[in-house]
Structure formats: structure tokens, C-alpha cells
C-alpha atoms as a PDB file:
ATOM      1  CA  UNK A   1      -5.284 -19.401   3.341  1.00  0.00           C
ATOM      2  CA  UNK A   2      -5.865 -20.015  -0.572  1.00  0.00           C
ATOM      3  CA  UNK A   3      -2.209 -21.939  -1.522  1.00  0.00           C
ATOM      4  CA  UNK A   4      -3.330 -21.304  -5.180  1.00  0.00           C
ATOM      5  CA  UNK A   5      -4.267 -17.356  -5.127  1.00  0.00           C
ATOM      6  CA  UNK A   6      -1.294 -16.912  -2.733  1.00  0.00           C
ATOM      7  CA  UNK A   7       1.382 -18.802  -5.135  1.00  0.00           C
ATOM      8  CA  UNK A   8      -1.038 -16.982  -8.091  1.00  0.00           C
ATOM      9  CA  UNK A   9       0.168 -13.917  -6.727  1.00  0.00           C
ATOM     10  CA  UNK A  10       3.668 -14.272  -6.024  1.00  0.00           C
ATOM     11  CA  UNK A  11       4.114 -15.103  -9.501  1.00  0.00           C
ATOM     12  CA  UNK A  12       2.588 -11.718 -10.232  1.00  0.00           C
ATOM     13  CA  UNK A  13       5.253 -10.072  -7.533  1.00  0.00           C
ATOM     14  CA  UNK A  14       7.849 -11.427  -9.402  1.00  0.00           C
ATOM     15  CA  UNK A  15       6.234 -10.554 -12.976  1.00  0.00           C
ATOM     16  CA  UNK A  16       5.689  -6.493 -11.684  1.00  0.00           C
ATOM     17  CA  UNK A  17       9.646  -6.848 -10.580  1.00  0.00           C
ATOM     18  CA  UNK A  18      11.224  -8.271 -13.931  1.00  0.00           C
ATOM     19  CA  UNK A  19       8.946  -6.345 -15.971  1.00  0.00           C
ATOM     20  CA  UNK A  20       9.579  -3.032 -13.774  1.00  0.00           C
ATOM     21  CA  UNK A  21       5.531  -2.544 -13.709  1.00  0.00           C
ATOM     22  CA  UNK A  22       5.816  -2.610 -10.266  1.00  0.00           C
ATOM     23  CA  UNK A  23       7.454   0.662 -10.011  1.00  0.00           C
ATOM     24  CA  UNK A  24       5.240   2.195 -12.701  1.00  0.00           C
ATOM     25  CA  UNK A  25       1.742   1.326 -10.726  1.00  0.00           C
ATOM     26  CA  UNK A  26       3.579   2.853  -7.438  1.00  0.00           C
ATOM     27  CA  UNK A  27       4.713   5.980  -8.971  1.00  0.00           C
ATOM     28  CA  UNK A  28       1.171   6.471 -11.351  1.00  0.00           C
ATOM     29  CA  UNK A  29      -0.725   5.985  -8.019  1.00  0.00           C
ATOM     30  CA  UNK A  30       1.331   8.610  -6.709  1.00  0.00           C
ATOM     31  CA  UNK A  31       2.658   6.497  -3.616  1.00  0.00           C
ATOM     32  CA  UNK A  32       6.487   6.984  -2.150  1.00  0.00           C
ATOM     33  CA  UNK A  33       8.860   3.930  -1.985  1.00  0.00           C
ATOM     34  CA  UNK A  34       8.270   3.940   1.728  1.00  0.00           C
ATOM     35  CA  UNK A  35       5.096   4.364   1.897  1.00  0.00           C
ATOM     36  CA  UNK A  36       4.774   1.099   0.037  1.00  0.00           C
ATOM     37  CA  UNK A  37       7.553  -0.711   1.713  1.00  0.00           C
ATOM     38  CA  UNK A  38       5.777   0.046   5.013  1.00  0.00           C
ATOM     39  CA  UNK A  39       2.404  -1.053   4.177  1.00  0.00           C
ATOM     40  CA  UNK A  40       4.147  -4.574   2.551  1.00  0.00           C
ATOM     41  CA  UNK A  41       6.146  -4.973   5.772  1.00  0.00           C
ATOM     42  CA  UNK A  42       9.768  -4.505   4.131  1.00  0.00           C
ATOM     43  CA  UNK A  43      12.148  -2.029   4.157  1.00  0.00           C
ATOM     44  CA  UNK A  44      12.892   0.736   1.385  1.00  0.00           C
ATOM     45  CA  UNK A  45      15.559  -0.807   0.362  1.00  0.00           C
ATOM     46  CA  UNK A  46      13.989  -4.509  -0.300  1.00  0.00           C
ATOM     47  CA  UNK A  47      11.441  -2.967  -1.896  1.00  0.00           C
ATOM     48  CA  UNK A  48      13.920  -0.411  -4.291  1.00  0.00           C
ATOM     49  CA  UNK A  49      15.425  -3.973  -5.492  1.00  0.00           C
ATOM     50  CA  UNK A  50      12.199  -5.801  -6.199  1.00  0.00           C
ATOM     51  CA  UNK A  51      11.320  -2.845  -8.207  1.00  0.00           C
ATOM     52  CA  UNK A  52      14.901  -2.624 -10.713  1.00  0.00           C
ATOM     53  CA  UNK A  53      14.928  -6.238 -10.767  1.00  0.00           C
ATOM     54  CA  UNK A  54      17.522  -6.990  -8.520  1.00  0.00           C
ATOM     55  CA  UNK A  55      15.806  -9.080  -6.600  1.00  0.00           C
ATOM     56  CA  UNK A  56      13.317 -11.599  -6.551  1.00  0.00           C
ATOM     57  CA  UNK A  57      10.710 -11.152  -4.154  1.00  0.00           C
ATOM     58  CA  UNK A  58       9.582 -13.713  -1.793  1.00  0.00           C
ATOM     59  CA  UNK A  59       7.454 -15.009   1.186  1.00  0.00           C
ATOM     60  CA  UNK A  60       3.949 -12.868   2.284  1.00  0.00           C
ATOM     61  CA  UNK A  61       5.334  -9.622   2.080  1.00  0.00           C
ATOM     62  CA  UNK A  62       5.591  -9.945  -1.933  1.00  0.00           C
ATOM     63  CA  UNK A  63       2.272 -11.778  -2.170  1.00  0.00           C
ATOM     64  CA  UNK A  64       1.003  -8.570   0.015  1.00  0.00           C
ATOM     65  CA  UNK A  65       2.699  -6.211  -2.509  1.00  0.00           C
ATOM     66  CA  UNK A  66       1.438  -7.836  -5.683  1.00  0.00           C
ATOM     67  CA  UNK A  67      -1.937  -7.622  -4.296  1.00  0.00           C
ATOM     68  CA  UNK A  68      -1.723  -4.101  -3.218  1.00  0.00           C
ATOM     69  CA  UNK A  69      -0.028  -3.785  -7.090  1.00  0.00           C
ATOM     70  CA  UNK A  70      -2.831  -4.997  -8.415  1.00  0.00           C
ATOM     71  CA  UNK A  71      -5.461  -3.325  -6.895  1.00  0.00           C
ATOM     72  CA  UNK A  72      -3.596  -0.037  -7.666  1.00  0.00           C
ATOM     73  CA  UNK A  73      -3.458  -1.200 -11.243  1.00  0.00           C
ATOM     74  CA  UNK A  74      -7.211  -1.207 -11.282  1.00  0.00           C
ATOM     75  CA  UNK A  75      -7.590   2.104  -9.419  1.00  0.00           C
ATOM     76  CA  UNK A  76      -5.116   3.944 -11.851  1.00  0.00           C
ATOM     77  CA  UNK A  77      -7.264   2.751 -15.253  1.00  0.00           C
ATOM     78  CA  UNK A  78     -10.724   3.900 -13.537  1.00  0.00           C
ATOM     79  CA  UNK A  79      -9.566   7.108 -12.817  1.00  0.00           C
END
């Protein structure tokens, strides 16, 4: 396990969730809330509150979501 990419990455999870980016790379890659939740490990709902900014999100499953984030985000602009 890299401690630096991992903690690199959950400061991007919590970066897509303030900003709201999160929710814009989901919906431009044209994936459903639950899709993503289920492929993260979380439920809808977690996942519905990391993306208004209600919560913060924590642990693997964010450092899984930013990474999945941010390989959508480079998907969407080589389209």
C-alpha cells in the first residue's frame, strides 16, 4: 500500500465533495448514483452526501471513489 498516493487521494475525495466535481464527473460519464456507490463499496445514500457536501468522505471506499473520479475525469476530456 502507497500511505502517500492513498492519503494523496483522499484529499482529492474530499476536494470532488466540497467542490461538488464529484457529482459533475459521475453524471458527464453518464454513470447512476448507484452504480457508483456499488462499485466504491457504499451505499446510495453515503455516496448522495459526499456528493452535496454533506459529508466528508473517509476510509478506502473514498480513496476508491476519488480514484475511480479521477480516471473518469480523464476519460470525459479524451472523448
Amino acid at each position: 500500500m502507497d500511505v502517500v498516493n492513498d492519503l494523496l487521494m483522499l484529499t482529492s475525495a474530499r476536494t470532488f465533495a466540497a467542490t461538488g466535481d464529484g457529482l459533475r464527473r459521475r453524471q458527464a460519464a453518464g454513470l447512476s448514483l448507484r452504480e457508483v456507490a456499488a462499485a466504491v463499496g457504499i451505499s446510495p445514500t453515503t455516496l448522495w452526501r459526499w456528493e452535496k457536501g454533506q459529508r466528508t468522505p473517509r476510509g478506502r471506499a473514498a480513496i476508491a471513489w476519488a480514484c475511480l473520479l479521477d480516471e473518469l475525469g480523464r476519460k470525459v476530456r479524451t472523448r
